[in-house]
C-alpha atoms as a PDB file:
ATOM      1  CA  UNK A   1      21.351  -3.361 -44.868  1.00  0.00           C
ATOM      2  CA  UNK A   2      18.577  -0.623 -45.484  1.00  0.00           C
ATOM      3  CA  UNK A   3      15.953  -3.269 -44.937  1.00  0.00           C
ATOM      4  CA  UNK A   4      17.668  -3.996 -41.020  1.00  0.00           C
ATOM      5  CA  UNK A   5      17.997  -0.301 -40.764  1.00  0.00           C
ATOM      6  CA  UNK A   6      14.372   0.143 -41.686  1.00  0.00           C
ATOM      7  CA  UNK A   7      13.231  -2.640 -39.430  1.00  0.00           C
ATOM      8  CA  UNK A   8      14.828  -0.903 -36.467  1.00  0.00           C
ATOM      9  CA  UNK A   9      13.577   2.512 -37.167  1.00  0.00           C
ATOM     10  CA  UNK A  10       9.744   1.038 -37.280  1.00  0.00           C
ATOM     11  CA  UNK A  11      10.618  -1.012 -34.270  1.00  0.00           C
ATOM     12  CA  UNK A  12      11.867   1.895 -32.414  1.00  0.00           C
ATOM     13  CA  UNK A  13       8.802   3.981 -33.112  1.00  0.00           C
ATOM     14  CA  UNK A  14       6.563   1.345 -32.124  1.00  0.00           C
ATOM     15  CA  UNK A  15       7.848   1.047 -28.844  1.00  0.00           C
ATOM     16  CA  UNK A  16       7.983   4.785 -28.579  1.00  0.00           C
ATOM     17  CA  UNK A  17       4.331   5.142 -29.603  1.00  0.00           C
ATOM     18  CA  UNK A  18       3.436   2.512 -27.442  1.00  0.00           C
ATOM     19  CA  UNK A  19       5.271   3.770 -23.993  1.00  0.00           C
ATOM     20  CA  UNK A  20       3.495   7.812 -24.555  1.00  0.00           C
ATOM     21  CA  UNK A  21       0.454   5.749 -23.518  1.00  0.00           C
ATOM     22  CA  UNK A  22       1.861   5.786 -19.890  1.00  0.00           C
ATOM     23  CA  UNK A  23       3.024   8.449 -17.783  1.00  0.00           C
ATOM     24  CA  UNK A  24       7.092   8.045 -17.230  1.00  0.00           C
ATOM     25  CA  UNK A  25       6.699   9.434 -14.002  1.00  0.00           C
ATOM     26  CA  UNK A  26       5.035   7.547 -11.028  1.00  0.00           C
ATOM     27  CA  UNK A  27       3.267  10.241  -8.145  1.00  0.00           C
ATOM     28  CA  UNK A  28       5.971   9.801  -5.162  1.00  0.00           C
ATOM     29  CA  UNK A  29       5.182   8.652  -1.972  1.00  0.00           C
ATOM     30  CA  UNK A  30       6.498  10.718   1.283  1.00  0.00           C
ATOM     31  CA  UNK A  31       5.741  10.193   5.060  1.00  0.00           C
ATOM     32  CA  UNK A  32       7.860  11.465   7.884  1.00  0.00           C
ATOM     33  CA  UNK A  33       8.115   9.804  11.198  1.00  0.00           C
ATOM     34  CA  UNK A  34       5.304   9.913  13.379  1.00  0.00           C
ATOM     35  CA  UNK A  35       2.589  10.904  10.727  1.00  0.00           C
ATOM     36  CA  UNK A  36      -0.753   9.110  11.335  1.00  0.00           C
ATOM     37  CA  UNK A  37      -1.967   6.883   8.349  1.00  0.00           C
ATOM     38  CA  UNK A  38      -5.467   5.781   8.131  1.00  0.00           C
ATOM     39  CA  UNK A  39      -5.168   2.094   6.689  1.00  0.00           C
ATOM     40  CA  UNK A  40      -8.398   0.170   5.786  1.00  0.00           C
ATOM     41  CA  UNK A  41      -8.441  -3.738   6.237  1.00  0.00           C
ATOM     42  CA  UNK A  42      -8.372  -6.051   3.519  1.00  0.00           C
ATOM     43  CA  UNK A  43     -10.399  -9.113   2.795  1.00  0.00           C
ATOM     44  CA  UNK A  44      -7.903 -11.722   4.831  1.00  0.00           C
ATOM     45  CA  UNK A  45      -7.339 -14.799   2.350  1.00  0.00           C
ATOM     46  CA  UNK A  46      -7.325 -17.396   5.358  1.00  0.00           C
ATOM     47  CA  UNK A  47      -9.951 -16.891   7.483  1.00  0.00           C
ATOM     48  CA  UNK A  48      -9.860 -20.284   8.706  1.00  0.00           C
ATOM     49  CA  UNK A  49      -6.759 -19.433  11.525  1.00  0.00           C
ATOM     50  CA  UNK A  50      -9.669 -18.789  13.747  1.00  0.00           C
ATOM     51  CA  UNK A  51      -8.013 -15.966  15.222  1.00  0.00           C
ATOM     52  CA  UNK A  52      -9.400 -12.559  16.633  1.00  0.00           C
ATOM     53  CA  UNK A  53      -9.034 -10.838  13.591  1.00  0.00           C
ATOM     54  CA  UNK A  54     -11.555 -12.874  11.413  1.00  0.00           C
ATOM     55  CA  UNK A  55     -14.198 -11.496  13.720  1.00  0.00           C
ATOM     56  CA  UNK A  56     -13.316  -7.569  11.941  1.00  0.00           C
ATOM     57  CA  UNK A  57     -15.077  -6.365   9.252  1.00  0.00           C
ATOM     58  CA  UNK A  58     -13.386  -5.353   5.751  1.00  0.00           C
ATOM     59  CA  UNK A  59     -12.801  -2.033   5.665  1.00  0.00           C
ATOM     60  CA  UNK A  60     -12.397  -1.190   9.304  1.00  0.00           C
ATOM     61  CA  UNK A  61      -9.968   1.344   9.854  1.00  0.00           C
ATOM     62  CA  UNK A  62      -6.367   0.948  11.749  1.00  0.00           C
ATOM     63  CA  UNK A  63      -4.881   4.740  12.553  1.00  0.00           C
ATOM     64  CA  UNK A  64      -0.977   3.696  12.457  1.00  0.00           C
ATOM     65  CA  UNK A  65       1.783   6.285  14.247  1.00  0.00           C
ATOM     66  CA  UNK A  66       4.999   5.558  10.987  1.00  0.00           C
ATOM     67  CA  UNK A  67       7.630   4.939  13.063  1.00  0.00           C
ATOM     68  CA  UNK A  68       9.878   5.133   9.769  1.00  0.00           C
ATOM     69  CA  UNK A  69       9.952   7.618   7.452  1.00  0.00           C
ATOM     70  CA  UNK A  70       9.603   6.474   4.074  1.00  0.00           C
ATOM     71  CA  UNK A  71      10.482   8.260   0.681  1.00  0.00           C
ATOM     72  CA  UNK A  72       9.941   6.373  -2.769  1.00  0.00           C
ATOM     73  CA  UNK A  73      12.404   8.214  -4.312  1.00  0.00           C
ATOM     74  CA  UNK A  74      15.176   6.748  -1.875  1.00  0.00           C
ATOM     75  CA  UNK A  75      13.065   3.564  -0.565  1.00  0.00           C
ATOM     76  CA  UNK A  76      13.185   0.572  -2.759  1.00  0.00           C
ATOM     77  CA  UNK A  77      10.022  -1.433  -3.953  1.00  0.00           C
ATOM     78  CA  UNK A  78       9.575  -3.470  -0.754  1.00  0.00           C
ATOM     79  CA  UNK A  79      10.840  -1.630   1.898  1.00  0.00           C
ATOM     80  CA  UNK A  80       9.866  -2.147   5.102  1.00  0.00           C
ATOM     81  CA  UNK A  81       8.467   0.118   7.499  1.00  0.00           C
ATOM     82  CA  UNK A  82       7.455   0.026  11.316  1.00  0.00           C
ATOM     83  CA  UNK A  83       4.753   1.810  13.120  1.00  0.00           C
ATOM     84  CA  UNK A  84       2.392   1.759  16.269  1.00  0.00           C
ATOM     85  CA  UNK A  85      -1.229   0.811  16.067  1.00  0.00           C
ATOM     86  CA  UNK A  86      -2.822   4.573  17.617  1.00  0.00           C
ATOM     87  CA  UNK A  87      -6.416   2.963  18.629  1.00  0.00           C
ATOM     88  CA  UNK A  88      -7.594  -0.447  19.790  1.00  0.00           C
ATOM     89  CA  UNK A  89      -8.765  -2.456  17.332  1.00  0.00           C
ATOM     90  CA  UNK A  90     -12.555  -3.069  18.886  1.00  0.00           C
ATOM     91  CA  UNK A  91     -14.941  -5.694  17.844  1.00  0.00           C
ATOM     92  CA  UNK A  92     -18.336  -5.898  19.880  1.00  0.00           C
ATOM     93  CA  UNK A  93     -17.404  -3.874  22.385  1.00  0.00           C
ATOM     94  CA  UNK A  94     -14.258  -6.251  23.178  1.00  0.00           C
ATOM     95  CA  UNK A  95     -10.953  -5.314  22.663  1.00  0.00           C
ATOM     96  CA  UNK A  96      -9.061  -7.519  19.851  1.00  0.00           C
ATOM     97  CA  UNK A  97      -5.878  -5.636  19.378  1.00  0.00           C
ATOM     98  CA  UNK A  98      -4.484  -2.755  21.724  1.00  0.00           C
ATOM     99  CA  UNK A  99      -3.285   0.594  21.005  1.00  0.00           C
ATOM    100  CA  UNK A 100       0.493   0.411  20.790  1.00  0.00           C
ATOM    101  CA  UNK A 101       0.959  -2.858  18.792  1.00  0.00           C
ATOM    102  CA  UNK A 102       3.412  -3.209  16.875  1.00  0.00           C
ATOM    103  CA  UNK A 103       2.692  -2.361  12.984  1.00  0.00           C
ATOM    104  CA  UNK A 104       4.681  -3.859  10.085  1.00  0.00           C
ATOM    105  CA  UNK A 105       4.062  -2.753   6.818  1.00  0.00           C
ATOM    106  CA  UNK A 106       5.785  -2.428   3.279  1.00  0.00           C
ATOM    107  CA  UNK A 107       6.440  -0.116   0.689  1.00  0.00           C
ATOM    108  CA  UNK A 108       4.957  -1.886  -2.883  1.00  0.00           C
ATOM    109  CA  UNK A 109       5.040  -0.657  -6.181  1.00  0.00           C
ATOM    110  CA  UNK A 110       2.057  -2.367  -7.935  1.00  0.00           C
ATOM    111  CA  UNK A 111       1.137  -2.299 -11.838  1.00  0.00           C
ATOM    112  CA  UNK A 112      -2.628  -1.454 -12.344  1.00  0.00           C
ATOM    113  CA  UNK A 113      -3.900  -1.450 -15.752  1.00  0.00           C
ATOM    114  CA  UNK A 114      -6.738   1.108 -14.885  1.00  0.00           C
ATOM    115  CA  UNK A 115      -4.133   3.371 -13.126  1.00  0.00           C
ATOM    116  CA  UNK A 116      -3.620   6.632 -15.684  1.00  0.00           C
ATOM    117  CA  UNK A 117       0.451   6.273 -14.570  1.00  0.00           C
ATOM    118  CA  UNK A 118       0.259   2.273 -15.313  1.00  0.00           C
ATOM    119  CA  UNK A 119       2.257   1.891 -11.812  1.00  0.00           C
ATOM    120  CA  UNK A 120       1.255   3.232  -8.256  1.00  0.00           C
ATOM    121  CA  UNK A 121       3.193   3.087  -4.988  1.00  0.00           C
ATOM    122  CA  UNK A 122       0.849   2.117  -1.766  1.00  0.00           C
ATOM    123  CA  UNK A 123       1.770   1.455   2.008  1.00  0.00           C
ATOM    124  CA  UNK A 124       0.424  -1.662   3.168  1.00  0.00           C
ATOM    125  CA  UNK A 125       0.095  -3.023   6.209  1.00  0.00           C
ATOM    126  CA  UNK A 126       1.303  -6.776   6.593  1.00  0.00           C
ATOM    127  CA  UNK A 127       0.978  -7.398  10.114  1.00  0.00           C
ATOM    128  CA  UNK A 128       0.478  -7.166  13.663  1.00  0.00           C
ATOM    129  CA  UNK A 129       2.095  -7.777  16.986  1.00  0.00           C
ATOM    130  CA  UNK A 130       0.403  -7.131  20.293  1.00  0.00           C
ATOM    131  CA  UNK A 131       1.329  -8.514  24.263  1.00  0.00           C
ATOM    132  CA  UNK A 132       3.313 -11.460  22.054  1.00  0.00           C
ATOM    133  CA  UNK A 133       1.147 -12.266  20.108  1.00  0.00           C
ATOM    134  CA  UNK A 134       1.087 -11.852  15.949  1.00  0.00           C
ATOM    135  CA  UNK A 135      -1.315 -11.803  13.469  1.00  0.00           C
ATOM    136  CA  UNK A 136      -1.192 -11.294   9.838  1.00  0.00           C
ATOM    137  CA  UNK A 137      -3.071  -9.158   7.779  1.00  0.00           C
ATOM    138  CA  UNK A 138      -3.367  -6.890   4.728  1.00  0.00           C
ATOM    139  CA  UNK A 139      -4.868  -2.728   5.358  1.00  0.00           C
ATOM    140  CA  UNK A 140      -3.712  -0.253   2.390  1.00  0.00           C
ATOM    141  CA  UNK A 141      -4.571   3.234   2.607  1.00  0.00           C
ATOM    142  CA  UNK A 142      -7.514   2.820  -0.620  1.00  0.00           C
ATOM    143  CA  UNK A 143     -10.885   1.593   1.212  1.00  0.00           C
ATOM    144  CA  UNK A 144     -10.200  -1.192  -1.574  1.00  0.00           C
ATOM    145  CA  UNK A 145      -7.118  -2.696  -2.161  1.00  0.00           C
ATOM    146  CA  UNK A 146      -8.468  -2.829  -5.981  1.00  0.00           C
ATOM    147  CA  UNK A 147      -9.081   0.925  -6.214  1.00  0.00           C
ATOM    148  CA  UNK A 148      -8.985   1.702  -9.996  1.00  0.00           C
ATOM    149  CA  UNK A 149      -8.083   5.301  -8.764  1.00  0.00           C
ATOM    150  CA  UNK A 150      -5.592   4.240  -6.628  1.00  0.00           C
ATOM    151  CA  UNK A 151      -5.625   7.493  -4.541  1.00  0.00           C
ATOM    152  CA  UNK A 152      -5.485   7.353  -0.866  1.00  0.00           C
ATOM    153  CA  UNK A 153      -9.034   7.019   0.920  1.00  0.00           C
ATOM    154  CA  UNK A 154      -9.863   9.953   3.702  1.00  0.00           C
ATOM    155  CA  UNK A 155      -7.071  11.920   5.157  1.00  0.00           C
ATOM    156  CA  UNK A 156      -3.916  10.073   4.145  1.00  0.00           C
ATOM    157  CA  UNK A 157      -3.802  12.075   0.810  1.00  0.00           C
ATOM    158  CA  UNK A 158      -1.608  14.656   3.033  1.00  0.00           C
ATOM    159  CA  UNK A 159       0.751  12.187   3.285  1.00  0.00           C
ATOM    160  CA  UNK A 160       1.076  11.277  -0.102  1.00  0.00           C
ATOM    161  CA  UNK A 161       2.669  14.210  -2.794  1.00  0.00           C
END
């Protein structure tokens, strides 16, 4: 019996060791309706659609109107949020996607190994509608999805606490 008891002592120090390593606590993410985000396209993985979108570079940046506030203290990993696209989406001088598209986007809580917390909430953008028409694509709020930091690029840090 003292050799269980002993084995469940060391166990439970072990795992308490290893979760100080991590922060328990994982920096919120709050946006009120009609806040402009600054989201940054992604690499697209299928470029081959031969849509207008594969003609825009990585990085360019989509100013979204939320249309839905979102809280990740209430909001569940995966939530869904709408907004409005605020500018045209412009490549060589020619207009791809118009200023009030539709914007649908998600709330994701992603594990990063180089992240000091371990875990990070980000807003991504998943898609597109505009006259009809819908295209998907990936923008986050980091200039690269793979941001070791993981903080917010250029002027959406206000909306994150």
């Amino acid at each position: 019996m003292r050799r269980s008891f002993a084995a469940a002592i060391c166990s439970i120090s072990l795992l308490a060791t290893l979760a100080l390593g991590q922060s328990p606590t994982i920096a919120p993410v709050r946006v009120t309706s009609g806040t402009v985000l600054k989201f940054h396209l992604q690499t697209r993985l299928n470029q081959t659609s031969g849509d207008a979108l594969d003609a825009l570079p990585k990085g360019m940046v989509l100013e979204v109107r939320i249309l839905d506030s979102i809280d990740s203290d209430s909001d569940r990993d995966g939530t869904e949020f709408r907004g409005t696209l605020v500018t045209p989406l412009v490549s060589e001088g020619e207009v791809i996607v118009h200023s009030e598209a539709e914007v649908r986007g998600l709330l994701v809580l992603l594990r990063s190994k180089t992240h000091p917390e371990g875990f990070r909430y980000e807003l991504l953008v998943t898609g597109l509608t505009d006259r009809g028409k819908s295209f998907d694509l990936t923008a986050s709020l980091n200039s690269s999805f793979l941001d070791p930091g993981g903080q917010p690029a250029g002027d959406s840090k206000s909306a994150t606490k």
